[in-house]
PDB file of N, CA and C in Angstrom:
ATOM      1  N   UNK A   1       0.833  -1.199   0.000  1.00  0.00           N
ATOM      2  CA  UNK A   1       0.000   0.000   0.000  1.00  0.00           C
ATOM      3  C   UNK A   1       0.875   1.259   0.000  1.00  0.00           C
ATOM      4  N   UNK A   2       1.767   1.363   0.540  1.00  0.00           N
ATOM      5  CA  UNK A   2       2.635   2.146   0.552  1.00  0.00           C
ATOM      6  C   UNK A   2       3.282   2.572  -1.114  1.00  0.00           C
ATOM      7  N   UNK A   3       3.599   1.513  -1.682  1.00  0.00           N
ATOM      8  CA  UNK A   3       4.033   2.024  -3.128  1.00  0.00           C
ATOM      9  C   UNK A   3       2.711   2.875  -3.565  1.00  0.00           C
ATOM     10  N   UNK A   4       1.580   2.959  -3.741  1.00  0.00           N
ATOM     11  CA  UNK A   4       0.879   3.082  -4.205  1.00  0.00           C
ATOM     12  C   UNK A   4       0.475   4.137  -3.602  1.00  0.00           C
ATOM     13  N   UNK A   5       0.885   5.111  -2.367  1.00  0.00           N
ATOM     14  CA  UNK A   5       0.836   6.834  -1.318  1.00  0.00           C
ATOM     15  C   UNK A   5       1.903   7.095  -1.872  1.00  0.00           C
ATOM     16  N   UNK A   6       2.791   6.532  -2.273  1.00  0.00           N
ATOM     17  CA  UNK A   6       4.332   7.202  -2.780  1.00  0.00           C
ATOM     18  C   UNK A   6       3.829   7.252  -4.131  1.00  0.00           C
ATOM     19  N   UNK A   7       3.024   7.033  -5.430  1.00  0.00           N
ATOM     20  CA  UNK A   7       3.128   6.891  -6.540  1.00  0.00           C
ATOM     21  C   UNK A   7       1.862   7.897  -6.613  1.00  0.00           C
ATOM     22  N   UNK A   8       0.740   8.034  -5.908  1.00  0.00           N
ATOM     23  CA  UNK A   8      -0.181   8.756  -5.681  1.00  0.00           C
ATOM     24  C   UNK A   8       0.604  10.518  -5.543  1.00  0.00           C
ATOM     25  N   UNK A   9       1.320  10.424  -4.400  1.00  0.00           N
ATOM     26  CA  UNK A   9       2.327  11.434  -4.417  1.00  0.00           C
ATOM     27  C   UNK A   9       3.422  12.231  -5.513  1.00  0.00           C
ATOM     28  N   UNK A  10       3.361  11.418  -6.160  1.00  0.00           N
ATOM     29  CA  UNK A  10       4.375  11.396  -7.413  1.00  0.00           C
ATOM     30  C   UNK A  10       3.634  12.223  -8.278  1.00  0.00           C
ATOM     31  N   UNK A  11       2.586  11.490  -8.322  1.00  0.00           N
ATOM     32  CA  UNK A  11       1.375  11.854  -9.480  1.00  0.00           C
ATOM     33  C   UNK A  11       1.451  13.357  -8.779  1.00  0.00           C
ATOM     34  N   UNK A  12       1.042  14.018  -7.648  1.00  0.00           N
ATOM     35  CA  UNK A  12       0.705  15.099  -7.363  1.00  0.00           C
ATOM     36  C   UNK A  12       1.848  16.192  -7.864  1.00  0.00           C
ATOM     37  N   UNK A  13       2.942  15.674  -6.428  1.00  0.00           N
ATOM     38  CA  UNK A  13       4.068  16.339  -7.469  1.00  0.00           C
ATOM     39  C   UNK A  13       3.859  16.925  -9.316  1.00  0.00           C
ATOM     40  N   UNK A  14       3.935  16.330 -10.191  1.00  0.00           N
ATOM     41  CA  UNK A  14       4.055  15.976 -11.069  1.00  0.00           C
ATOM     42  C   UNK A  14       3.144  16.896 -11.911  1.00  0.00           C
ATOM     43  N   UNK A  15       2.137  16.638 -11.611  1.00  0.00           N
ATOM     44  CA  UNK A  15       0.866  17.800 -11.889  1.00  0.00           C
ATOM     45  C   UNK A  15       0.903  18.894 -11.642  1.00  0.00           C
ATOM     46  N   UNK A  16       1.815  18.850  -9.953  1.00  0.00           N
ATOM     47  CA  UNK A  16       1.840  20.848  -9.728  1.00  0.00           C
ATOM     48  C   UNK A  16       2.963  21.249 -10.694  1.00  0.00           C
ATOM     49  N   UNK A  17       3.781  20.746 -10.511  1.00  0.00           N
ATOM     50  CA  UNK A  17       5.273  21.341 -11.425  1.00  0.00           C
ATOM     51  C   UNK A  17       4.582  21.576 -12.850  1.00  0.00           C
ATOM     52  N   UNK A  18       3.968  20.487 -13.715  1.00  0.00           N
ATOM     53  CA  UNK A  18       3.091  20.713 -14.921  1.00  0.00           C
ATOM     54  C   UNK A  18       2.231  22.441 -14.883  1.00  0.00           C
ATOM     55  N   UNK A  19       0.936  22.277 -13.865  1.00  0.00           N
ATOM     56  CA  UNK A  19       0.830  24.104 -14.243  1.00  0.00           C
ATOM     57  C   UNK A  19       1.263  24.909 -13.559  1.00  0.00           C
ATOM     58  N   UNK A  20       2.402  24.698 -13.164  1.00  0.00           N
ATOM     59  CA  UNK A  20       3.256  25.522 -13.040  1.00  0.00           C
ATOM     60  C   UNK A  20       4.283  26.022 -14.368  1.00  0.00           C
ATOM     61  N   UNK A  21       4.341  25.428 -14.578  1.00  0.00           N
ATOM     62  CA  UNK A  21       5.157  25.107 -16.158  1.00  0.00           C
ATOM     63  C   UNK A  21       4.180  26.214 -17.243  1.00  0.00           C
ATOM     64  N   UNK A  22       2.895  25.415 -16.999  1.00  0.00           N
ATOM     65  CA  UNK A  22       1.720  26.205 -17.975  1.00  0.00           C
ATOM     66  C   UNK A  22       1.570  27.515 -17.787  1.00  0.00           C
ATOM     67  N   UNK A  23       2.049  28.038 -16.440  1.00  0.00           N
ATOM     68  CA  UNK A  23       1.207  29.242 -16.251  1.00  0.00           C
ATOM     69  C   UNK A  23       2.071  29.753 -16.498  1.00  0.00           C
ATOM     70  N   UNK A  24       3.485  29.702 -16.228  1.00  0.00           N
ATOM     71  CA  UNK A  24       5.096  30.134 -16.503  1.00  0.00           C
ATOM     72  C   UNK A  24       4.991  30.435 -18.093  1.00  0.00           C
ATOM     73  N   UNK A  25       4.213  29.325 -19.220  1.00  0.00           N
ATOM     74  CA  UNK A  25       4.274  29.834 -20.385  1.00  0.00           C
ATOM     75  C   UNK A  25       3.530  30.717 -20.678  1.00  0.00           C
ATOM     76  N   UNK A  26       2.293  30.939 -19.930  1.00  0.00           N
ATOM     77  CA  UNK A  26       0.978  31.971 -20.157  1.00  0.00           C
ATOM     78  C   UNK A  26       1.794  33.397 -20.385  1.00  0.00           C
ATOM     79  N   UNK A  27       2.458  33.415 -18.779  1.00  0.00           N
ATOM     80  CA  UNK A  27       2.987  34.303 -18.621  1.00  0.00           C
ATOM     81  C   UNK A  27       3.795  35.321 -19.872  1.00  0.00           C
ATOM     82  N   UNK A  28       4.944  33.613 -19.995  1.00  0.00           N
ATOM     83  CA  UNK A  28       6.226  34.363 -21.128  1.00  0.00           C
ATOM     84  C   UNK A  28       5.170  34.677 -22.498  1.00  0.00           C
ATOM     85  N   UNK A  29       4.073  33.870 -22.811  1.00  0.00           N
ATOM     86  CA  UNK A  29       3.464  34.492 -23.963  1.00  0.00           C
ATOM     87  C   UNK A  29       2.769  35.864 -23.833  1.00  0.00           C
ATOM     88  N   UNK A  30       2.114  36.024 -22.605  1.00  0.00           N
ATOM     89  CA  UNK A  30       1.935  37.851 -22.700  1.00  0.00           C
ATOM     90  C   UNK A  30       2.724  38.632 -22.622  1.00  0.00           C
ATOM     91  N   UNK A  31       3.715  38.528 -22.327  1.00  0.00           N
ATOM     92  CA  UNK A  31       4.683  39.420 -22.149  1.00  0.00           C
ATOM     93  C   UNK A  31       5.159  39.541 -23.536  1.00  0.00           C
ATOM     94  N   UNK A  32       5.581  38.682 -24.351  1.00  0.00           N
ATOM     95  CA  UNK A  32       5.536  38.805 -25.699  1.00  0.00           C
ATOM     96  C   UNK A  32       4.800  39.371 -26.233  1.00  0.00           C
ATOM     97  N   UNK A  33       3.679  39.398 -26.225  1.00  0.00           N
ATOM     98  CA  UNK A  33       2.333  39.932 -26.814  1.00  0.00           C
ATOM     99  C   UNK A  33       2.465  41.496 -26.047  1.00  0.00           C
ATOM    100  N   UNK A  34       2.771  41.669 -25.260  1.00  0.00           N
ATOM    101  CA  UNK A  34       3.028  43.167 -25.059  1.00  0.00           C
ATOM    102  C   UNK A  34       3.501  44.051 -25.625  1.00  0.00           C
ATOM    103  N   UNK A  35       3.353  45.097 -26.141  1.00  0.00           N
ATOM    104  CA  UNK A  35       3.874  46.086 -26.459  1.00  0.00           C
ATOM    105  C   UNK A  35       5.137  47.234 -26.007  1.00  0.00           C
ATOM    106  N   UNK A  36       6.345  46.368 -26.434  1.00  0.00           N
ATOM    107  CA  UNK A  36       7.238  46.561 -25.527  1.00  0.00           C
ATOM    108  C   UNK A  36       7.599  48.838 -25.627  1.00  0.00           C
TER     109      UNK A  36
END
């Protein structure tokens, strides 16, 4: 059971770093889109 709270965990991990990632690109794309 334990592999399976550690792999559950993983999964979470895994997902935050992901939109984190996403929002990090949101970001760099408006800023592009700005009018420098």
């Amino acid at each position: 059971m334990s592999s399976s709270r550690l792999d559950l965990a993983e999964r979470y991990r895994l997902h935050a770093l992901y939109e984190t990632g996403m929002s990090m690109r949101a970001i760099a794309n408006a800023l592009e889109r700005a009018p420098s």
